[in-house]
Protein backbone atom coordinates (compact mmCIF):
# COMPACT_ATOMS: atom_id res chain seq x y z
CA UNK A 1 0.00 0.00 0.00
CA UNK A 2 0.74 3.65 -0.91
CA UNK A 3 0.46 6.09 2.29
CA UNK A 4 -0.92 8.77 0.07
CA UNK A 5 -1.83 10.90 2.95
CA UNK A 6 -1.98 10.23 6.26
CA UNK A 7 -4.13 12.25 8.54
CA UNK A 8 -4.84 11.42 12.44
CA UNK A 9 -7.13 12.05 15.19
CA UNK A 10 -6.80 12.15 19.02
CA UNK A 11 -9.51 11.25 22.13
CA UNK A 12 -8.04 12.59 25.35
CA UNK A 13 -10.89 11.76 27.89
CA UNK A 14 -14.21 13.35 27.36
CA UNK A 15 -11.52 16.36 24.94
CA UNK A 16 -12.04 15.08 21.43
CA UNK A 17 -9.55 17.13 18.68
CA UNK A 18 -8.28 16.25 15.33
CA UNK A 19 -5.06 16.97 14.29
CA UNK A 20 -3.95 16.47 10.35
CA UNK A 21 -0.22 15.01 9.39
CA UNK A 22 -0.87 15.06 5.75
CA UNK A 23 5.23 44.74 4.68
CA UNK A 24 6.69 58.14 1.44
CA UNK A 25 4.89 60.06 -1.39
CA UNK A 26 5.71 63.81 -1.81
CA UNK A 27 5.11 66.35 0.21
CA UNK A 28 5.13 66.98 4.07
CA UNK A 29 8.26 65.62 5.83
CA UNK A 30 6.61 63.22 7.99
CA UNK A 31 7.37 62.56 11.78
CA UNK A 32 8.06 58.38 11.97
CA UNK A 33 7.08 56.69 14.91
CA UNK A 34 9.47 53.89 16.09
CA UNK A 35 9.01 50.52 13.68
CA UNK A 36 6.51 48.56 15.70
CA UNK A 37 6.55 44.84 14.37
CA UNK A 38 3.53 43.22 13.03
CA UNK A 39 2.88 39.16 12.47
CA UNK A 40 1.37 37.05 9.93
CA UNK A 41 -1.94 37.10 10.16
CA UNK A 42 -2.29 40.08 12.94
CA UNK A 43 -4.60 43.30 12.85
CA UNK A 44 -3.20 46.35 15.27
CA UNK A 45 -4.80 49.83 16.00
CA UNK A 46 -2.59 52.81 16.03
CA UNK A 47 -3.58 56.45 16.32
CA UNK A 48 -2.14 59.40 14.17
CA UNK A 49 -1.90 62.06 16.99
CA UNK A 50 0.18 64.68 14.72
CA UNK A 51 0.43 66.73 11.75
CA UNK A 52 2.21 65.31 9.20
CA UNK A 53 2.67 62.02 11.27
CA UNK A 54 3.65 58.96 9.86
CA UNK A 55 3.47 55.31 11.63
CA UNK A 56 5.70 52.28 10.76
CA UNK A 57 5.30 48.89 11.29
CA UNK A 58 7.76 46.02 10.16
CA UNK A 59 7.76 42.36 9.23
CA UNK A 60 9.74 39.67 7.87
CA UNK A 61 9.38 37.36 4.90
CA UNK A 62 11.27 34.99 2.74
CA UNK A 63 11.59 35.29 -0.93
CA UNK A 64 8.57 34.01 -2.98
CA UNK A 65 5.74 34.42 -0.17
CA UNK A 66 2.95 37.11 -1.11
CA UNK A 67 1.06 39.43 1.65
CA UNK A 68 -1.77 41.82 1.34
CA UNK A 69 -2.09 44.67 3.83
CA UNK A 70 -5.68 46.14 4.78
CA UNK A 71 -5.83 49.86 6.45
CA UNK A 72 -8.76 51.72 7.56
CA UNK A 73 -8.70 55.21 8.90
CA UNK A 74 -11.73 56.69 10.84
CA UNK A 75 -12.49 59.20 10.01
CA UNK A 76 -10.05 60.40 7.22
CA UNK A 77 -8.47 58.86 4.57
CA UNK A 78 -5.38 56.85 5.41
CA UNK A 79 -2.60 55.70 2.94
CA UNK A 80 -0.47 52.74 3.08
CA UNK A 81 2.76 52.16 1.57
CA UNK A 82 5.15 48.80 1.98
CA UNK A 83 8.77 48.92 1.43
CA UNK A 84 11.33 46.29 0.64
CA UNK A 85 14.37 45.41 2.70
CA UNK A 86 16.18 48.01 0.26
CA UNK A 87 14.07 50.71 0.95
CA UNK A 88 12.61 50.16 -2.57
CA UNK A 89 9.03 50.86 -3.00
CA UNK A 90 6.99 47.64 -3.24
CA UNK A 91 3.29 47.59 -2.45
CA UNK A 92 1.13 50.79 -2.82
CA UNK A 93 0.30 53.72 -1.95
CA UNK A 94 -3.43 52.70 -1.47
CA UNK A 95 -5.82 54.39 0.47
CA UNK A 96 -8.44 53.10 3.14
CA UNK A 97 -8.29 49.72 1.26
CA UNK A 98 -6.60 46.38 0.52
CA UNK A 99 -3.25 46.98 -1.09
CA UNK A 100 -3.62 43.56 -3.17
CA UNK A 101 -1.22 40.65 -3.24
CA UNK A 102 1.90 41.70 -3.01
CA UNK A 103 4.80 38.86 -4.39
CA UNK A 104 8.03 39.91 -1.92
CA UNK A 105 10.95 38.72 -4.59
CA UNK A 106 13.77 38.55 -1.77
CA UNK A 107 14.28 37.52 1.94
CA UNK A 108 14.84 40.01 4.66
CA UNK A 109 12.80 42.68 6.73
CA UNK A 110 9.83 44.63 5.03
CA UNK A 111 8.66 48.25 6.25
CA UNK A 112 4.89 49.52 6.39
CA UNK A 113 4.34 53.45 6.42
CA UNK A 114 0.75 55.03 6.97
CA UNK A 115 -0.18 58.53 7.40
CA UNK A 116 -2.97 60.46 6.51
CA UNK A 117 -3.34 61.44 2.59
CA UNK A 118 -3.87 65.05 3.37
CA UNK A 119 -0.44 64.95 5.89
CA UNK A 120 -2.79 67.08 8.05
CA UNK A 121 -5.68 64.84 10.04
CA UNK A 122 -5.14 62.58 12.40
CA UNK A 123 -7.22 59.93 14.41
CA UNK A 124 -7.17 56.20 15.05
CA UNK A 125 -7.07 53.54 12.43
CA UNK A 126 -6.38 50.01 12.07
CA UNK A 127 -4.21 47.69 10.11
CA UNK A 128 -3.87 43.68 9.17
CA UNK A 129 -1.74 42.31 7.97
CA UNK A 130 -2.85 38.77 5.88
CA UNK A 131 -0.15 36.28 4.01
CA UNK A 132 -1.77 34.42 1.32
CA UNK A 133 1.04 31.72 0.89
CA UNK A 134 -0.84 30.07 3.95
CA UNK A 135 2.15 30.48 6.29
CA UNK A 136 -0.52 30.92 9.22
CA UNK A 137 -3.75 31.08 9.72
CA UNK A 138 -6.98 28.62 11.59
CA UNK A 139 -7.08 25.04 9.82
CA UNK A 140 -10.47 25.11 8.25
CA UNK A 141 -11.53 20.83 8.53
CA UNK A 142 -14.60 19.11 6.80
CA UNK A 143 -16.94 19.15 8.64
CA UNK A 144 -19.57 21.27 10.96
CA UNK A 145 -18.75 25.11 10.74
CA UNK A 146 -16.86 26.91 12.78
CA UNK A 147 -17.57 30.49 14.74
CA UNK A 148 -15.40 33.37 14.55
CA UNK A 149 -15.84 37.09 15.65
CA UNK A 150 -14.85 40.13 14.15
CA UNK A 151 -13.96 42.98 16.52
CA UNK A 152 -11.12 45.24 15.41
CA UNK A 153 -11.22 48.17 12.93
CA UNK A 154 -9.73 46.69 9.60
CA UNK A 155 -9.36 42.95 10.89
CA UNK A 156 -9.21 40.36 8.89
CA UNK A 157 -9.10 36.56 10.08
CA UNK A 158 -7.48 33.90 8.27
CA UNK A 159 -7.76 30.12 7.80
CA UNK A 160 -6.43 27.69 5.27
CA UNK A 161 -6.93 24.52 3.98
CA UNK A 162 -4.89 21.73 2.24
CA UNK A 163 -6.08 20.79 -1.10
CA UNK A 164 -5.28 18.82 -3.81
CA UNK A 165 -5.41 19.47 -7.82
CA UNK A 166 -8.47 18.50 -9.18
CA UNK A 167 -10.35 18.82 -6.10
CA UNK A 168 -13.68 21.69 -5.61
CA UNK A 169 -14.46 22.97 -2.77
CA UNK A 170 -17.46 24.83 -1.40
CA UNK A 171 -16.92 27.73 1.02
CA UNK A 172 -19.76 29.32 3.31
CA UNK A 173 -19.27 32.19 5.51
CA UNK A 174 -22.32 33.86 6.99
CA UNK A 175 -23.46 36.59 9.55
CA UNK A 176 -26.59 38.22 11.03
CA UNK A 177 -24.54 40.74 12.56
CA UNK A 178 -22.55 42.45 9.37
CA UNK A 179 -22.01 42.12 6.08
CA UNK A 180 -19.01 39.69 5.29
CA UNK A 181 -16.12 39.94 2.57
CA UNK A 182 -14.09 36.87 1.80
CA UNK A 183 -11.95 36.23 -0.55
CA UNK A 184 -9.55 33.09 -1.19
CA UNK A 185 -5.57 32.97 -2.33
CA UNK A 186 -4.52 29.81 -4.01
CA UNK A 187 -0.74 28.39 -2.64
CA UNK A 188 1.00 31.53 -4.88
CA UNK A 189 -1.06 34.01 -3.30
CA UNK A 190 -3.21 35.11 -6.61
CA UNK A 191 -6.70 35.28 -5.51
CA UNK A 192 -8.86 33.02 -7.12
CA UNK A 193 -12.69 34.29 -5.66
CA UNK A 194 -14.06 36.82 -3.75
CA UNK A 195 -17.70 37.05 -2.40
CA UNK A 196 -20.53 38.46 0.21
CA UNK A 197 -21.74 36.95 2.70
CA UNK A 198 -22.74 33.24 1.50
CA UNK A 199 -21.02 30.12 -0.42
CA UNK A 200 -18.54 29.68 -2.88
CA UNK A 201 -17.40 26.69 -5.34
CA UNK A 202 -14.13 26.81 -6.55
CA UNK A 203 -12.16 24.19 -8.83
CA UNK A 204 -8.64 23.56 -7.09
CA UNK A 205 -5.53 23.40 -10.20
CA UNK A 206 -3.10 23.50 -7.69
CA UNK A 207 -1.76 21.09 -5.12
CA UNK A 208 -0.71 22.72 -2.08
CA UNK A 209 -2.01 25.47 0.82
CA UNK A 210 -4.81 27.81 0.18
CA UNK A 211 -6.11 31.01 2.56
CA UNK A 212 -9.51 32.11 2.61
CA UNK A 213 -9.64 35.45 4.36
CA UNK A 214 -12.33 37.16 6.11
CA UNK A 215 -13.49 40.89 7.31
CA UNK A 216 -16.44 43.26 7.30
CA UNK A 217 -17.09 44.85 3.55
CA UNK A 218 -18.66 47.74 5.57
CA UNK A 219 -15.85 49.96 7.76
CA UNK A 220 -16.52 49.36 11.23
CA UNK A 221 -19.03 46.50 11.26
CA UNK A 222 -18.63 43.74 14.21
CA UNK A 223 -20.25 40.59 15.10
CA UNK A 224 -19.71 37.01 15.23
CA UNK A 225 -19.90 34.74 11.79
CA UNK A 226 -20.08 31.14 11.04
CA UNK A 227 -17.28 29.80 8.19
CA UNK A 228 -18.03 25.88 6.88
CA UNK A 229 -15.70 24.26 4.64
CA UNK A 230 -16.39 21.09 2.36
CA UNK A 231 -15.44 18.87 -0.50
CA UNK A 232 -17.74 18.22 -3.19
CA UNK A 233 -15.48 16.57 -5.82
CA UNK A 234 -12.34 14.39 -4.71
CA UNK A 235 -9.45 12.72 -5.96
CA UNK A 236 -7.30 9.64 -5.20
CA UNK A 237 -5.57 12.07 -2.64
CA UNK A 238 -8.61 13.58 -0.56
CA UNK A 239 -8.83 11.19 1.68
CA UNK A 240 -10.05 12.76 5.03
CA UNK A 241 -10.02 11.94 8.20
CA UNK A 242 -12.24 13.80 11.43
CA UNK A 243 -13.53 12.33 14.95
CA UNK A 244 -16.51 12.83 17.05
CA UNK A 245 -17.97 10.70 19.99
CA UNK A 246 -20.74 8.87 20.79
CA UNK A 247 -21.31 7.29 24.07
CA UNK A 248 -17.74 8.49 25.32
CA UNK A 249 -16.60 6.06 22.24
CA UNK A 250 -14.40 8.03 19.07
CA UNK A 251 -16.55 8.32 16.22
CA UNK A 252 -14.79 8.80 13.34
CA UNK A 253 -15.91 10.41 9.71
CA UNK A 254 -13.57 9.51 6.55
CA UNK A 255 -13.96 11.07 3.26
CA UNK A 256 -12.84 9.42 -0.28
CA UNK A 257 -13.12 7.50 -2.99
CA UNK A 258 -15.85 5.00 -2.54
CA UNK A 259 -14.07 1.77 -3.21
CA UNK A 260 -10.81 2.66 -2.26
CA UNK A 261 -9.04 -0.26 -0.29
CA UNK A 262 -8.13 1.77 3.48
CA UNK A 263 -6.45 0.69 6.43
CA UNK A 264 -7.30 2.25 9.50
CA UNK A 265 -4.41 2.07 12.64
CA UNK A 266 -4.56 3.67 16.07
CA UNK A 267 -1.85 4.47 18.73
CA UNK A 268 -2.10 5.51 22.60
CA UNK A 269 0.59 8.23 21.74
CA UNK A 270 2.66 9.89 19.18
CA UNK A 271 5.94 9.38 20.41
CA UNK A 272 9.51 9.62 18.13
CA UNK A 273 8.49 6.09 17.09
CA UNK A 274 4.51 5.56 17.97
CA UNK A 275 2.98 2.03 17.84
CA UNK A 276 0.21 1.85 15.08
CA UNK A 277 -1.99 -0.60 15.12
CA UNK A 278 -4.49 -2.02 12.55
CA UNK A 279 -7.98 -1.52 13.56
CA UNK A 280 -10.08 -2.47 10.34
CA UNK A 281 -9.41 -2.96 6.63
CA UNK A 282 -11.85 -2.05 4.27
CA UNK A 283 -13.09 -0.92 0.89
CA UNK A 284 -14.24 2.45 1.36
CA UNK A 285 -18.23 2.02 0.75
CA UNK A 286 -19.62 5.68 1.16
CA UNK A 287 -18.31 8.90 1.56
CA UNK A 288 -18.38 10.14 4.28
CA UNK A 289 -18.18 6.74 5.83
CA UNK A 290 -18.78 6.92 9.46
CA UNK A 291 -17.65 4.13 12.19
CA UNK A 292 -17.34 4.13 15.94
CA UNK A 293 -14.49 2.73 17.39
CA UNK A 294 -15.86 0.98 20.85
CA UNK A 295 -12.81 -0.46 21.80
CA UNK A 296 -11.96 3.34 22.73
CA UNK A 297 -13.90 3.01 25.37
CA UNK A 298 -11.18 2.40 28.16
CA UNK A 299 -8.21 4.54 26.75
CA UNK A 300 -7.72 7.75 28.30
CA UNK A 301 -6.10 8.84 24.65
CA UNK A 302 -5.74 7.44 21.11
CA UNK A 303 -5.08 8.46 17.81
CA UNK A 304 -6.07 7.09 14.81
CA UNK A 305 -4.39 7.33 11.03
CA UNK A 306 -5.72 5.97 7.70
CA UNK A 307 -3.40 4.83 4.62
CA UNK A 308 -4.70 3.82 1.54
């Protein structure tokens, strides 16, 4: 047999989890704040308190990875500019807006400017700060949906998923509470779809990591959402692997191709060399094919893998 992808699953007590081994325009000489760092994936609020103020914020990437930067001024207009470890001008300037994917061509330490387009107002604003080359971001599974909350000026929240070429995929982010822009990068950070509040099929060319971002299309709005992920055309490679429980026993859900010959193994721990054992072998008859594991029952913790 082929271990095509292996994916496992842990029951710690009543805790069940699932785990998956498969970065300055003319005019005003601007005042610079000290270079505050930001992180993948992380949305700050700063205030411009001054005149001809400008704020900067650094990061670091490696050659080849792509970022897009979202700032939002209330209430003026606030302009964003990203630099390159050079000093060379890379991304922007924009204006209350996403910058769009930016591809970062070499390694080192990237600088974000913002001030206020008129070098005169000031106020608070916000910033984010999103890689689309998946580097981090929540681990959207198959499965029931998942709740997030947006609370910041100009956040954005990001998850990714692992899919395979010839794979589709339906995406579904909704809210009661304010209206929701999302938008998905493919593993080299060109966006493939963007949409409102609702679903989304997209046909994966690509093997690899892809980021599905999230954030309020109107400035300011807040709430909580719900974001659902699922697979509605697979490939030798999609198998999937997620676990429940039902009467304190693992339940677990695999997705694949019907008829595909699986072995499913378990271990009490993932040590540097973990014992897996065989628990059933099987043709895979329906997808999602859904089986409880009773002999769970009496261990405190065990993870399962499947390899087709």
């Amino acid at each position: 047999m082929n271990a095509l992808q292996t994916e496992f699953a842990q029951k710690i007590g009543s805790v069940i989890s699932v785990g998956l081994a498969l970065s300055l325009g003319a005019g005003l000489v601007p005042f610079c704040a000290q270079g505050q760092q930001i992180a993948c994936g992380q949305t700050v609020t700063g205030n411009l308190t001054a005149a001809g103020q400008t704020n900067t914020y650094t990061f670091s990437a490696t050659a080849g990875e792509a970022v897009d930067l979202f700032a939002l001024n209330d209430p003026t207009n606030l302009v964003t500019e990203i630099y390159g470890p050079t000093g060379s001008r890379v991304g922007g300037p924009t204006t209350n807006t996403f910058t769009g994917p930016i591809n970062l061509t070499v390694p080192g330490t990237y600088t974000i400017r913002v001030r206020a387009a008129d070098y005169e107002t000031t106020g608070p604003y916000g910033i984010s700060l999103t890689f689309l080359t998946g580097r981090c971001g929540t681990g959207l599974v198959w499965g029931p949906p998942i709740s997030g909350s947006m609370s910041s000026l100009a956040e954005v929240d990001s998850y990714t998923f692992s899919g395979n070429a010839g794979e589709s995929v339906t995406i579904n982010v909704q809210s009661s509470s304010f209206t929701v822009g999302v938008f998905v990068a493919g593993p080299n950070g060109t966006i493939l779809a963007n949409w409102l509040n609702g679903s989304s099929s997209l046909d994966l060319s690509t093997t690899g990591t892809y980021t599905v971002c999230v954030y309020s299309f109107f400035q300011g709005g807040t709430g909580t959402y719900s974001a659902s992920f699922v697979l509605t055309k697979l490939v030798p490679a999609s198998y999937h692997l997620a676990i429940g429980a039902t009467n304190g026993a693992a339940a677990l859900t695999i997705w694949g191709q019907i008829g595909r010959a699986t072995t499913l193994r378990y271990a009490s721990d993932l040590s540097s060399t973990p014992e897996w054992s065989t628990l059933t072998n099987f043709n895979l008859p329906t997808s999602p094919f859904k089986l409880v594991d009773w002999s769970s029952l009496n261990s405190p913790q065990r993870f399962y893998q499947t390899v087709q």
